[in-house]
Protein backbone atom coordinates (compact mmCIF):
# COMPACT_ATOMS: atom_id res chain seq x y z
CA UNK A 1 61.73 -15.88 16.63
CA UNK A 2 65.52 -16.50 15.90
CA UNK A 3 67.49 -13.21 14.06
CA UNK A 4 67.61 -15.11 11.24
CA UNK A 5 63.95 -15.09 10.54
CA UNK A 6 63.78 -11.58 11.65
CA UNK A 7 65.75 -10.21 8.45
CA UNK A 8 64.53 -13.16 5.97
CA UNK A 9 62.60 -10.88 3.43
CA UNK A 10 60.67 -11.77 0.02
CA UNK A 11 60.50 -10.09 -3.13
CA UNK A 12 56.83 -11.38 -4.64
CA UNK A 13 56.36 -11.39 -8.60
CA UNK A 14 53.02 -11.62 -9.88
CA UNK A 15 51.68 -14.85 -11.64
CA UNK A 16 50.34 -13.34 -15.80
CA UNK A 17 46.89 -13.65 -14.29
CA UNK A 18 46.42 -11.08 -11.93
CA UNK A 19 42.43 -10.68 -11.90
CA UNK A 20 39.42 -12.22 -10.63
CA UNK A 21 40.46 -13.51 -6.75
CA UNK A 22 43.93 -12.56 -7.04
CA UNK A 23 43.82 -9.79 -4.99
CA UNK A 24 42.71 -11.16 -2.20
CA UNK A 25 45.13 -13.67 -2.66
CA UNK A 26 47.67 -10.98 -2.18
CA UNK A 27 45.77 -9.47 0.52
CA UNK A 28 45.96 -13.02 2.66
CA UNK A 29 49.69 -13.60 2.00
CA UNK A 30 50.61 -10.19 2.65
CA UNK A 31 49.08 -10.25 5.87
CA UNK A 32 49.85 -14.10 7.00
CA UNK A 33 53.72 -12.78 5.85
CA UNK A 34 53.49 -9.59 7.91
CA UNK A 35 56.93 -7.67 7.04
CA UNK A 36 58.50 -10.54 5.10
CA UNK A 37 57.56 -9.30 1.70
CA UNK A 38 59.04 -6.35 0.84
CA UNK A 39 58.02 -5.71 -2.95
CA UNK A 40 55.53 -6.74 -5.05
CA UNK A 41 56.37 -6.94 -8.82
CA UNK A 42 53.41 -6.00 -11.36
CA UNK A 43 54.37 -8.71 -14.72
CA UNK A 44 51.56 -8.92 -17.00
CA UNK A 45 52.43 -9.38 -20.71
CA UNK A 46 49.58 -9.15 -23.60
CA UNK A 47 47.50 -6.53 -22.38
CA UNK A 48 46.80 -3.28 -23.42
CA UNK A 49 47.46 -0.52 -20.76
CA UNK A 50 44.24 0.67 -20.28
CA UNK A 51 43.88 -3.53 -18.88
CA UNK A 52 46.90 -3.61 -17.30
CA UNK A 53 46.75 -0.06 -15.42
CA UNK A 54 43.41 -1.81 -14.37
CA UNK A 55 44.87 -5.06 -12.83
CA UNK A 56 47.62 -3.09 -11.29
CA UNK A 57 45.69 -0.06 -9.22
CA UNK A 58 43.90 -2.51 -6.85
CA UNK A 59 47.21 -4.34 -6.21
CA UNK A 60 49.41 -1.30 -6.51
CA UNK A 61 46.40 0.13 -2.98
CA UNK A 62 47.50 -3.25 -1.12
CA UNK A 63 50.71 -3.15 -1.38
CA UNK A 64 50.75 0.85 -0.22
CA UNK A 65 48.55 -0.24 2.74
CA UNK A 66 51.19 -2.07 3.63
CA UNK A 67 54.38 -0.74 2.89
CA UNK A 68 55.44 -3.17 0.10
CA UNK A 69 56.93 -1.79 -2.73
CA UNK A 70 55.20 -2.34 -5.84
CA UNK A 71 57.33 -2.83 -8.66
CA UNK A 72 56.19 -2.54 -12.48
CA UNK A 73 57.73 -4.76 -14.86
CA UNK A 74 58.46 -3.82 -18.39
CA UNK A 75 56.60 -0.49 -18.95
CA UNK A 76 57.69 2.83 -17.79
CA UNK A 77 54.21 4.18 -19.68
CA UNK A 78 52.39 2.42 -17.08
CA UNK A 79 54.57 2.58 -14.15
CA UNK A 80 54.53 6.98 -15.02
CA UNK A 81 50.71 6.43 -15.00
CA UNK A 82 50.10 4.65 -12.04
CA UNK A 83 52.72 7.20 -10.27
């Protein structure tokens, strides 16, 4: 693999539909990217946070698994709850 595709990293941003197979979605390209995505960014809009701290935890265990940041857009409340 040339040096160049050694350093080329990704910065993922969720589609507003995060549920149903989604997160094995994530899961696949994740692991098919190995290393190339470096953070994962949580942007729902229209839910309440009880939902959206919902959506996010599975996601938010992924992306720990394997070391990708996971970012939350637009809502410290949820971003302090999820730690």
């Amino acid at each position: 693999m040339s040096d160049d595709l050694q350093t080329c990293q990704i910065y993922l941003i969720s589609p507003l539909e995060t549920g149903g197979d989604f997160p094995a979605r994530l899961t696949r390209a994740l692991d098919a990217g190995k290393g190339i995505a470096t953070a994962f960014q949580f942007r729902v809009k229209g839910l309440d946070q009880h939902e959206a701290a919902a959506l996010a935890a599975p996601l938010q265990e992924i992306c720990a698994a394997r070391d990708v940041a996971f970012i939350v857009n637009d809502s410290v409340a949820l971003a302090k709850r999820l730690g």
